[in-house]
Protein backbone atom coordinates (compact mmCIF):
# COMPACT_ATOMS: atom_id res chain seq x y z
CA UNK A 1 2.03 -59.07 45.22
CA UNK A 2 0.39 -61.93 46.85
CA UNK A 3 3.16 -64.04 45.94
CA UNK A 4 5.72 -62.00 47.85
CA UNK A 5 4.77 -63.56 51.59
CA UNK A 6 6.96 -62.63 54.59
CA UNK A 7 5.60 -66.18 55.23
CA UNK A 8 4.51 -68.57 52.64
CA UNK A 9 2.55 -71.50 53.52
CA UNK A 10 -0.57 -73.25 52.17
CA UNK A 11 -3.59 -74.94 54.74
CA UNK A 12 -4.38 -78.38 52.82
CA UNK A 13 -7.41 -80.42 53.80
CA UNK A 14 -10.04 -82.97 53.33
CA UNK A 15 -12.81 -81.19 54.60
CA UNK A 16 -12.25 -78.44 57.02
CA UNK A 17 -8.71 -77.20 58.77
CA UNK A 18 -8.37 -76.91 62.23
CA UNK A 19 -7.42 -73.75 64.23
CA UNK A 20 -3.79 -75.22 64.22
CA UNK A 21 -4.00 -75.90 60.16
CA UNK A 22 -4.46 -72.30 59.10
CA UNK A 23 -1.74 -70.49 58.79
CA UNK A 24 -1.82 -66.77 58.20
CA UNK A 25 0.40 -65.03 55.88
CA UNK A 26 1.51 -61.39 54.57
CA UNK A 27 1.98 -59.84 52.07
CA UNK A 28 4.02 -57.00 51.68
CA UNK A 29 1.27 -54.44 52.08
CA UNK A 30 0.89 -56.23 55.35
CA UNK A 31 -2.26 -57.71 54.49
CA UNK A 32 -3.22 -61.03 56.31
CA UNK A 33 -4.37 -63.82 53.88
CA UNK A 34 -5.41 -67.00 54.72
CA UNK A 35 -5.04 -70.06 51.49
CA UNK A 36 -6.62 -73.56 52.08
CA UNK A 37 -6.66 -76.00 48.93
CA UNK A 38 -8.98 -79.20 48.64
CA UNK A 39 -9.02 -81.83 46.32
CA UNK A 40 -12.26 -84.11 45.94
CA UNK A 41 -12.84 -87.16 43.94
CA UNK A 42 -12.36 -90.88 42.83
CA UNK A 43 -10.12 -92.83 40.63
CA UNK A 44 -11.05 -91.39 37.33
CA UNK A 45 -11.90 -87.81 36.35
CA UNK A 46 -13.68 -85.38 38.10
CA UNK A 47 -14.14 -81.74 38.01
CA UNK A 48 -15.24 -78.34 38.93
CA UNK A 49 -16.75 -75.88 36.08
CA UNK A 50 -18.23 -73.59 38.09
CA UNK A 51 -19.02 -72.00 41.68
CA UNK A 52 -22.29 -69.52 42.79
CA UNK A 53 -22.54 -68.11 46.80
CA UNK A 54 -25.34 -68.95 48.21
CA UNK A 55 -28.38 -66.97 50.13
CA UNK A 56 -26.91 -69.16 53.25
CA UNK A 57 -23.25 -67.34 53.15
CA UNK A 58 -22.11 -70.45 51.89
CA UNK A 59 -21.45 -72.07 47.93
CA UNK A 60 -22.23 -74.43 45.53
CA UNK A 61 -19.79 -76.03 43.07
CA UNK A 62 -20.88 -77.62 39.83
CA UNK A 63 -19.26 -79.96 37.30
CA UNK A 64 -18.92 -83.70 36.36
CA UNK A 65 -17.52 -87.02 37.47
CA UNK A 66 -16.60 -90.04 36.02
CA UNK A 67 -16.00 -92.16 39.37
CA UNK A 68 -17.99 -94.34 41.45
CA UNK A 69 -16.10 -94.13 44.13
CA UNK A 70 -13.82 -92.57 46.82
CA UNK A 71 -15.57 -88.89 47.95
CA UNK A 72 -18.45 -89.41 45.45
CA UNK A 73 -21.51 -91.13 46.68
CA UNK A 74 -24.65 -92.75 44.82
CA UNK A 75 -23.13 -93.36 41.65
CA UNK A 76 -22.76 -96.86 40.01
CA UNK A 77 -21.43 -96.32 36.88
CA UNK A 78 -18.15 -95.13 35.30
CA UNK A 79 -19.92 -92.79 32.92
CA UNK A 80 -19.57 -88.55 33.38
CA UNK A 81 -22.50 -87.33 35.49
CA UNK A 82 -23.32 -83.71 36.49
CA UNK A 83 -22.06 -84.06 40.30
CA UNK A 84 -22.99 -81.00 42.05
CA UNK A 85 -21.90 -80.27 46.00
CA UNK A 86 -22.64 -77.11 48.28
CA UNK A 87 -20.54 -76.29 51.25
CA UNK A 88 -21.38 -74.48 53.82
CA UNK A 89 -19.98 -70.87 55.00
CA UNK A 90 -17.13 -72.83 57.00
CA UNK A 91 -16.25 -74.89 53.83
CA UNK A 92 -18.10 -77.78 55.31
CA UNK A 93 -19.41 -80.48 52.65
CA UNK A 94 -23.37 -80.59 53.42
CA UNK A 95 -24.56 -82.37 51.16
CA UNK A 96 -23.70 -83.83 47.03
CA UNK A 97 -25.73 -85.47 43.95
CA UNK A 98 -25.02 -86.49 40.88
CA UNK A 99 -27.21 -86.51 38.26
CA UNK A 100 -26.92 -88.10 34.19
CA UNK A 101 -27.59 -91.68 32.36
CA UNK A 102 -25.16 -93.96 31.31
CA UNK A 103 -23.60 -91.60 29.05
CA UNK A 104 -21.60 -88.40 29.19
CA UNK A 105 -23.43 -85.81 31.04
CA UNK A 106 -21.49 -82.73 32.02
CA UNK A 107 -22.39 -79.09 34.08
CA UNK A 108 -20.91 -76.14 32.69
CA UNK A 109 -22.91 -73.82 34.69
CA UNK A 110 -24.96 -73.12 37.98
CA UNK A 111 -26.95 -70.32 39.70
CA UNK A 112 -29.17 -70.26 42.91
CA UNK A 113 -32.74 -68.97 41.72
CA UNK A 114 -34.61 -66.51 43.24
CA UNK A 115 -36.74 -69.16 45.34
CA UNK A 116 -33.61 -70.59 46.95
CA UNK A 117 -33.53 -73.45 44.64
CA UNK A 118 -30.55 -74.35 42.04
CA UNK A 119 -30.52 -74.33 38.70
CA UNK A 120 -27.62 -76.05 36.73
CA UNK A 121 -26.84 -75.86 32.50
CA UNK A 122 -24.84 -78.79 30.82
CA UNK A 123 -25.32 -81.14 28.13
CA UNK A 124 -26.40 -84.87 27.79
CA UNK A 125 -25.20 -87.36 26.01
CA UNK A 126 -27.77 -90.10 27.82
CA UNK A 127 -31.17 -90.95 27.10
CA UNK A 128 -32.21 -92.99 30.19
CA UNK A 129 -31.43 -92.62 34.03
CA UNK A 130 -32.37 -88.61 34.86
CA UNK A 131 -32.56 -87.80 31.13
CA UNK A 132 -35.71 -88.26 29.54
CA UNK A 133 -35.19 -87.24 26.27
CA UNK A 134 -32.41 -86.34 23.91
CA UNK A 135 -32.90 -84.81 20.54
CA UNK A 136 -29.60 -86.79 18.96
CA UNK A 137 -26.09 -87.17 19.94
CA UNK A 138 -25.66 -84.60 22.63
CA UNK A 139 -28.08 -81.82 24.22
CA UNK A 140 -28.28 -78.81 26.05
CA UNK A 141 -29.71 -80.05 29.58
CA UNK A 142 -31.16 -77.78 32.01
CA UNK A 143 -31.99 -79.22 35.39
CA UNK A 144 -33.66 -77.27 38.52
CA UNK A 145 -33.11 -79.05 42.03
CA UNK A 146 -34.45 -78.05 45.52
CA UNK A 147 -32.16 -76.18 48.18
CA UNK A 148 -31.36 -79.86 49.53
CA UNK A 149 -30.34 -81.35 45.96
CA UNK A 150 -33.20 -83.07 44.77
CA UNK A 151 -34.16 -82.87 41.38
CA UNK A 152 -37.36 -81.11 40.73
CA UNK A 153 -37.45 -81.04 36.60
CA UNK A 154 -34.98 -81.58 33.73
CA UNK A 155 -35.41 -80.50 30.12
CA UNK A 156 -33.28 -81.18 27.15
CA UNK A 157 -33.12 -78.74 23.97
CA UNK A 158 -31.41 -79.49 21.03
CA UNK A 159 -31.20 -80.95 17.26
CA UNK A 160 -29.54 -84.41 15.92
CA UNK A 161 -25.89 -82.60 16.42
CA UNK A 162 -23.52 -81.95 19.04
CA UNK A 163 -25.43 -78.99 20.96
CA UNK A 164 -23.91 -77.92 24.38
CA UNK A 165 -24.68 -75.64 26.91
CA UNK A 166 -22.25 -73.07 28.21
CA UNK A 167 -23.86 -70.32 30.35
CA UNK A 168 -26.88 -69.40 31.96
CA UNK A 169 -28.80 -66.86 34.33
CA UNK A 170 -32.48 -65.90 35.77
CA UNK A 171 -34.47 -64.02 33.98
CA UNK A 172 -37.08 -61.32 35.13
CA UNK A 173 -39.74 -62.85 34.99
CA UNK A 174 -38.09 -65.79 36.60
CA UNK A 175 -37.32 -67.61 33.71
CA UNK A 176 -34.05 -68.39 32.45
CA UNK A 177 -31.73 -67.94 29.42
CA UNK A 178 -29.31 -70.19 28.58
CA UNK A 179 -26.46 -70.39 25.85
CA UNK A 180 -24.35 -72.79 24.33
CA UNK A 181 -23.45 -73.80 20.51
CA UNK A 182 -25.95 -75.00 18.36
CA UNK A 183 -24.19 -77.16 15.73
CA UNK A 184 -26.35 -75.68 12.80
CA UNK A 185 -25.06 -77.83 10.46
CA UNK A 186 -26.57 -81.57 11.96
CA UNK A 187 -29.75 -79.17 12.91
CA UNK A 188 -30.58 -77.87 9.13
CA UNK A 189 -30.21 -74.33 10.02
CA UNK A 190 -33.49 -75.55 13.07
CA UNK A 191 -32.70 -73.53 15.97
CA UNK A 192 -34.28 -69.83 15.43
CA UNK A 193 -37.74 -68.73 16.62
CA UNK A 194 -39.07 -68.47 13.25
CA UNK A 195 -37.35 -70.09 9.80
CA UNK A 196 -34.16 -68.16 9.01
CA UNK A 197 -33.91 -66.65 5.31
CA UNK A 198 -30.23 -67.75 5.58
CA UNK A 199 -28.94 -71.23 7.03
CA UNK A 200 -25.32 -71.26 7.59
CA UNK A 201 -23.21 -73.64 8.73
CA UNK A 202 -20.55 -74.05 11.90
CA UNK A 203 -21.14 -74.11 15.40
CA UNK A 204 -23.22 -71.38 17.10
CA UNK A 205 -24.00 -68.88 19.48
CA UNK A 206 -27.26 -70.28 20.78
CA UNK A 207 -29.92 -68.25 23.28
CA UNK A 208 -32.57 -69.94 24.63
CA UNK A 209 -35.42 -68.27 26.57
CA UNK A 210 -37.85 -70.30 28.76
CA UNK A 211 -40.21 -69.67 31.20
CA UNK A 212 -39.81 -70.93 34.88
CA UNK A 213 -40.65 -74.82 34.28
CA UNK A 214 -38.17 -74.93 31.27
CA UNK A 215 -40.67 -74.49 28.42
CA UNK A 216 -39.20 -73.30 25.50
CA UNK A 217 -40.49 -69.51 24.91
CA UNK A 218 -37.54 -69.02 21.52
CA UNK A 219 -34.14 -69.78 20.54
CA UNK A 220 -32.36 -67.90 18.04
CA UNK A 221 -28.85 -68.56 17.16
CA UNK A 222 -26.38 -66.46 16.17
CA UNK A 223 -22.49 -66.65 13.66
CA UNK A 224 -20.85 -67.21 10.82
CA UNK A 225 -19.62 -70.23 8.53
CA UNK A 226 -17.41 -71.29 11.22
CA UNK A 227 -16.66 -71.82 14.97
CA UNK A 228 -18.39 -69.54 17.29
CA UNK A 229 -18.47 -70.20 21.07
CA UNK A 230 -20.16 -68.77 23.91
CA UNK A 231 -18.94 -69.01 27.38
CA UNK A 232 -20.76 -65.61 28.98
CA UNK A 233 -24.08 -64.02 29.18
CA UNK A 234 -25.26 -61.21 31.36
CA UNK A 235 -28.07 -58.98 31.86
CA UNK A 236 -28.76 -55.47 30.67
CA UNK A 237 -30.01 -52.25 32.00
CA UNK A 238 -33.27 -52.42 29.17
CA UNK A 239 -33.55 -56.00 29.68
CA UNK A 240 -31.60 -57.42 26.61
CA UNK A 241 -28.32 -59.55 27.46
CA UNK A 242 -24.65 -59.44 26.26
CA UNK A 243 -22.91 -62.42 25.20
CA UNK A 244 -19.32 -63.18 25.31
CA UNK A 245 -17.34 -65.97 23.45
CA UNK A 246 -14.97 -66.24 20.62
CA UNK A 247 -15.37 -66.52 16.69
CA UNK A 248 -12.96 -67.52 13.33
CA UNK A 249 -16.03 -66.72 11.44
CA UNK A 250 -16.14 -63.69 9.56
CA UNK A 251 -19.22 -63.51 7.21
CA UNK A 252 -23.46 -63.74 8.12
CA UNK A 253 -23.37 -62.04 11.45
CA UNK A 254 -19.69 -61.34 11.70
CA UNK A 255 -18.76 -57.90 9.76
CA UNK A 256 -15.04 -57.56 11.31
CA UNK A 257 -12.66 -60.34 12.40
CA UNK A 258 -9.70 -59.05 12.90
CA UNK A 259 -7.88 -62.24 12.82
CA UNK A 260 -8.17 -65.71 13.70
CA UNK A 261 -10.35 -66.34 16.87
CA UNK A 262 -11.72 -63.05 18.06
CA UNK A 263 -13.21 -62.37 20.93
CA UNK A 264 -16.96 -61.97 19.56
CA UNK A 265 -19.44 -59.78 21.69
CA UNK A 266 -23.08 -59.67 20.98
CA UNK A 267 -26.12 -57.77 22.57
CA UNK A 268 -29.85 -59.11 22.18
CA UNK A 269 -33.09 -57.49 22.46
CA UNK A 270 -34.93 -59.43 25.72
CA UNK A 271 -36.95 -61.37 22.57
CA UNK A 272 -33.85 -62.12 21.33
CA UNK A 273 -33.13 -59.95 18.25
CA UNK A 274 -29.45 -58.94 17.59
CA UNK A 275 -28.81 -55.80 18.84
CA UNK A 276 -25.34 -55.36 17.60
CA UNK A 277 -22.25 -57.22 17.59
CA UNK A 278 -18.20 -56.45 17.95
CA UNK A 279 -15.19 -58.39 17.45
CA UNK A 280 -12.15 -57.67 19.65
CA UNK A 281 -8.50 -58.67 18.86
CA UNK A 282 -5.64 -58.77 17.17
CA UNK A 283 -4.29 -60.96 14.25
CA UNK A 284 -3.62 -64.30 16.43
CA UNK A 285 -6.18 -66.09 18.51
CA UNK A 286 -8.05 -64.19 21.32
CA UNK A 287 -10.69 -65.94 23.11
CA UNK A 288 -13.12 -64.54 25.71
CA UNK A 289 -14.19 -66.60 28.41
CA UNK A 290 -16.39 -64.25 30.63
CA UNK A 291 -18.66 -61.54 31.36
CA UNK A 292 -19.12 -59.22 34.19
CA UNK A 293 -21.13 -55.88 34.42
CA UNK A 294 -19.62 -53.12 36.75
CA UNK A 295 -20.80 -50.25 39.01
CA UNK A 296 -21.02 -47.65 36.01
CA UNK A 297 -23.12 -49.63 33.89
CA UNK A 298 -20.49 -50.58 31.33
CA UNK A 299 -18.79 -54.27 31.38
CA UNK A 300 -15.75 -56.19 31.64
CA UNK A 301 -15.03 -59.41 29.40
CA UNK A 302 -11.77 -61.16 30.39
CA UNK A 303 -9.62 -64.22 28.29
CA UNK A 304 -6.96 -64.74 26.71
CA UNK A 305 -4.73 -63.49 23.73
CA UNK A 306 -1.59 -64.39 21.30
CA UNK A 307 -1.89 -61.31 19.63
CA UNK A 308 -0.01 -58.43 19.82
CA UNK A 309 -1.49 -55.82 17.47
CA UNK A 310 -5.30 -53.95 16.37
CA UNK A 311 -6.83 -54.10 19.70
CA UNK A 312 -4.04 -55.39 22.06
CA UNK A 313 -1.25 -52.46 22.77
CA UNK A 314 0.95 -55.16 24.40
CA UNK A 315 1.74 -59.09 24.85
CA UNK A 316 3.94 -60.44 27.01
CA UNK A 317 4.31 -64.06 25.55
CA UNK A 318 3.14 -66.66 24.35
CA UNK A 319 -0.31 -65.93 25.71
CA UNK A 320 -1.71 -63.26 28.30
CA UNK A 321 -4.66 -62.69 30.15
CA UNK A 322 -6.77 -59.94 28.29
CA UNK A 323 -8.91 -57.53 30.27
CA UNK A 324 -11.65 -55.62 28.26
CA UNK A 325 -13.85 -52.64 29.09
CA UNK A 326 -16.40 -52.21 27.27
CA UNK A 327 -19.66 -49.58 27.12
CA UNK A 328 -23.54 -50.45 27.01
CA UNK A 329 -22.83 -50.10 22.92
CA UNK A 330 -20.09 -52.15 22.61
CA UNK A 331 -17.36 -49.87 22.30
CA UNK A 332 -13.73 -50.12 24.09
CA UNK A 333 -12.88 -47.93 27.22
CA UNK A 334 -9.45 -49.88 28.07
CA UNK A 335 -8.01 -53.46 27.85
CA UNK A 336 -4.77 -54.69 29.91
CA UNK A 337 -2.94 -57.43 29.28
CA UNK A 338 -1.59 -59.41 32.34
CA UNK A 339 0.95 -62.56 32.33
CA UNK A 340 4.49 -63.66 31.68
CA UNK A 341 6.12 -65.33 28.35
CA UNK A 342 5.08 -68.69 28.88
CA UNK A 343 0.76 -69.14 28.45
CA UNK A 344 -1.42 -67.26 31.19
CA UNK A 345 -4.78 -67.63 30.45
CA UNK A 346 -8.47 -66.57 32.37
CA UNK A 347 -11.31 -68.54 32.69
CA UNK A 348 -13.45 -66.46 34.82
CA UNK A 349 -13.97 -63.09 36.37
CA UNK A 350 -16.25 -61.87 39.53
CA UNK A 351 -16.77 -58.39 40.65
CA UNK A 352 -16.14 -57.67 44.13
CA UNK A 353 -17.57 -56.07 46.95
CA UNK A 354 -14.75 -53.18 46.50
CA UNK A 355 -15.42 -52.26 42.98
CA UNK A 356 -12.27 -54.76 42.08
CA UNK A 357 -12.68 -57.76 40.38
CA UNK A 358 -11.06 -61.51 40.56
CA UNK A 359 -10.37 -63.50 37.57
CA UNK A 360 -9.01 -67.28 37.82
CA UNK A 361 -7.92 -69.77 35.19
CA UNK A 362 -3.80 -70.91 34.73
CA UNK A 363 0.10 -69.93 34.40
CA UNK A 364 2.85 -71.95 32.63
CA UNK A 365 5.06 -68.27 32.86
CA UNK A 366 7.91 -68.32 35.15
CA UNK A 367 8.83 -64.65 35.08
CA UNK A 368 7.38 -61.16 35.29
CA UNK A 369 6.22 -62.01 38.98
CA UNK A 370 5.12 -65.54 38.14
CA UNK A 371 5.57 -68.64 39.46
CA UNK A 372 5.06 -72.50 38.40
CA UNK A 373 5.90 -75.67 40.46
CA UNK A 374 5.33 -77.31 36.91
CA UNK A 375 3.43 -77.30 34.00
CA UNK A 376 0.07 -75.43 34.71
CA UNK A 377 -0.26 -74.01 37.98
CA UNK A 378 -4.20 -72.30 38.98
CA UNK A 379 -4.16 -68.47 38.71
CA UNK A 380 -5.53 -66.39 40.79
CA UNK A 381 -5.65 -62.53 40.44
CA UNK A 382 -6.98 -59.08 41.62
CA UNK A 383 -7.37 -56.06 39.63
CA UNK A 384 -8.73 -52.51 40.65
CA UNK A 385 -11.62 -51.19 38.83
CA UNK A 386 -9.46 -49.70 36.31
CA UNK A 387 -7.64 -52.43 35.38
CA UNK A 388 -4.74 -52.40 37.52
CA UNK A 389 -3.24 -55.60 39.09
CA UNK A 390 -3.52 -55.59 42.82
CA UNK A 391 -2.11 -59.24 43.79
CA UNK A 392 -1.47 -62.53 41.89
CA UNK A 393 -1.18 -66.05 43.20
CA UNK A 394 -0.62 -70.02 41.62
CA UNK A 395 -0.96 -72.66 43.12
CA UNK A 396 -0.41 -75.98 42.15
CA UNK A 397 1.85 -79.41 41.23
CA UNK A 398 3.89 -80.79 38.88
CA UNK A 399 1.32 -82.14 36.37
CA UNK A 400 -1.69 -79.81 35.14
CA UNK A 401 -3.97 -77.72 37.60
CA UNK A 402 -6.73 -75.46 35.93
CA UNK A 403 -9.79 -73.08 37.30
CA UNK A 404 -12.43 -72.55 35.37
CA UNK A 405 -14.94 -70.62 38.06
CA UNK A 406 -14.48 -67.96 40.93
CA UNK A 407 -16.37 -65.97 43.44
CA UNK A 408 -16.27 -63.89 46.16
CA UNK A 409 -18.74 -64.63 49.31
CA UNK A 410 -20.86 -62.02 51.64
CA UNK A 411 -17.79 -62.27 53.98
CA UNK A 412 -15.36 -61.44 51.04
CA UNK A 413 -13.59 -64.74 50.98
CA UNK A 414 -12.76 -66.00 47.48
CA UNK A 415 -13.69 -69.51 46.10
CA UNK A 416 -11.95 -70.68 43.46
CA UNK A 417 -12.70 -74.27 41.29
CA UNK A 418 -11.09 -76.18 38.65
CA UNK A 419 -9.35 -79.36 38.41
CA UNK A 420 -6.55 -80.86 39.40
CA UNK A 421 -3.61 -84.10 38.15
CA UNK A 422 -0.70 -82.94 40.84
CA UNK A 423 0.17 -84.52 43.98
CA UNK A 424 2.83 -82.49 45.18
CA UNK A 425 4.02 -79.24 45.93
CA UNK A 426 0.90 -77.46 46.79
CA UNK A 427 -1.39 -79.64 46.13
CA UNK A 428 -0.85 -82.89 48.56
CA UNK A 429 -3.44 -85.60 47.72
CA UNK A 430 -4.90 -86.69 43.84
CA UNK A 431 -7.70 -89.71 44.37
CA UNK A 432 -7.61 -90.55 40.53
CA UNK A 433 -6.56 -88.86 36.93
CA UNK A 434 -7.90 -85.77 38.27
CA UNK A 435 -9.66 -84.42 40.68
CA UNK A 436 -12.17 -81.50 41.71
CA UNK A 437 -9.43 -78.56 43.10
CA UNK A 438 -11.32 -75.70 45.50
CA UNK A 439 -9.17 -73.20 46.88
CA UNK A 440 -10.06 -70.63 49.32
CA UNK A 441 -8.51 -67.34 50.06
CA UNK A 442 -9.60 -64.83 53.20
């Protein structure tokens, strides 16, 4: 494992590291791997939700801030703005924005469009500064800024409730479709193409299809009585899309919980009609976090679980990291359950260029070839295409440090964001309550 090094030591820096900063490590399979950690920020909160490579060989990191000062730039206020940064393919900082009112305004998700520009998925709570508009007390907001960061359009969506966006991704026809929850309650059962025959209650799955300006082309939303979250969409082979979240609802769209929080998988038609649905789990709380498709067409959705029964053959604690494969229809080809007995949890999951795939998010376990230096340490991990792990690695302090995004670039370095409190250990400098964590692995 990764965690096994001959030599064990960990490049921190600023900005870049010098020749003399990097230190290369083994493993023992004798592989060479190179780990640099930075922490960005100010003297509140910021942090990273998510990452995308970039047509340049370099990356883009999304997420929020609440300071107006230290590494962030142009903001006044203390309120949370979407701050968004891209680095180059050295890790250089080339440029960063920030973007919001004088409320809380948040980025959840980003991808680099098919004309080079950026689009980024959050929610408002503002109604004045970039925001134009906002349907009640917090929206989905969708903004699309040039290759250089500046803002081309914004559009809000949303009802008098608490509706937040989660996921997104380009469409065919260069669109986009974006998903969040769609609190149906505060919205009247408002939120489908057409007038539903049944309005339930609870928070939603919500998909929204618009064309390449942001124009609303439907929404339909998607649940049960209760809490239903969505935190993964991809793209089918006949043009529908597979959503990944969790659910404790088990009634209107929901036919089989099997306990608790499950994690709930749907497919829609491309206009948005429910294809079929599938809950996954075991009679304690399982919640997926991500979606990825693989070579043979089927899919992987990753999270974590408490359970230990129905669909999970094994736990190791408290909670593991749960690996799913699933086919086209929804059905289960494997799942694997990673992590010690403390809480081990995944936030995200990227295939790689080897048919593997990475998943990040955080460890508390201190056993079963895990280590903490405290309370949560970020988790990084590689499985095979079958499910197998290759390597393992956290990183972190003694206070609380969390990834929520990861992704491999053209020259099969990994990029890894989240957040972190800790200044010490492995992580050497905090600017505030917590700060924006990247960490890099070649």
């Amino acid at each position: 494992m990764l965690r096994n090094f001959l030599l064990v030591f960990v490049c921190f820096l600023f900005f870049n590291c010098s020749n003399d900063d990097r230190i290369v490590v083994k493993n023992n399979e004798n592989s060479v791997q190179e780990i640099t950690v930075k922490t960005l920020g100010g003297s509140k909160n910021d942090v990273a939700k998510a990452v995308a490579k970039t047509t340049d060989g370099g990356y883009i990191v999304a997420g929020y801030t609440q300071s107006n000062n230290g590494d962030i730039s142009g903001k006044i206020n203390e309120s949370f703005n979407f701050w968004i940064l891209k680095f180059s393919a050295d890790s250089s900082l080339e440029w960063q924005k920030n973007f919001g009112g004088t409320k809380d305004d948040r980025a959840a998700d980003i991808i680099q469009t098919k004309d080079g520009s950026f689009a980024i998925l959050g929610y408002t709570k503002s109604f004045d500064g970039n925001v134009t508009s906002n349907a009640g007390f917090q929206d989905f907001w969708l903004l699309k800024i040039s290759s250089s960061g500046n803002l081309l359009w914004q559009k809000t969506y949303g009802f008098s409730g608490a509706d937040y966006g989660t996921s997104l991704l380009e469409t065919n026809d260069n669109g986009y479709l974006i998903t969040g929850v769609l609190d149906v309650s505060a919205s009247g059962g408002q939120g489908n193409a057409k007038p539903a025959g049944t309005k339930h209650a609870g928070g939603d799955y919500w998909a929204i299809k618009t064309n390449n300006s942001g124009t609303l082309e439907w929404s339909k939303y998607f649940g049960g009585s209760f809490t239903d979250t969505p935190l993964g969409v991809v793209k089918t082979a006949d043009n529908g899309y597979i959503l990944a979240g969790s659910s404790d609802s088990n009634d209107f769209n929901i036919k089989n919980n099997k306990g608790t929080y499950d994690f709930w998988v749907i497919k829609i038609s491309e206009t948005g009609d429910l294809v079929w649905e599938k809950s996954f789990g075991g009679s304690e709380i399982d919640e997926a976090r991500a979606i990825v498709a693989t070579n043979d067409d089927n899919f992987i959705v990753i999270g974590d679980t408490r359970s230990s029964n129905k669909d999970i053959a094994k736990n190791n604690g408290a909670a593991d990291v749960w690996i799913v494969k699933i086919t086209p229809n929804g059905e289960i080809i494997w799942e694997k359950t990673i992590g010690g007995t403390n809480f081990d949890v995944a936030r995200a999951v990227y295939k790689t260029q080897d048919n593997g795939f990475i998943i990040a998010g955080s460890s508390r376990s201190l056993d079963n070839g895990f280590s903490n230096n405290g309370q949560n340490d970020a988790l990084i991990l590689k499985v095979d295409k079958n499910g197998k792990m290759l390597w393992q690695k956290t990183i972190g302090g003694a206070k609380i440090d969390f990834l929520y995004d990861i992704v491999e670039l053209n020259n099969k370095s990994i990029i890894a964001v989240g957040e972190s409190s800790s200044n010490d250990f492995e992580i050497t400098e905090n600017k505030g309550f917590t700060d924006v964590l990247i960490i890099q692995i070649k």
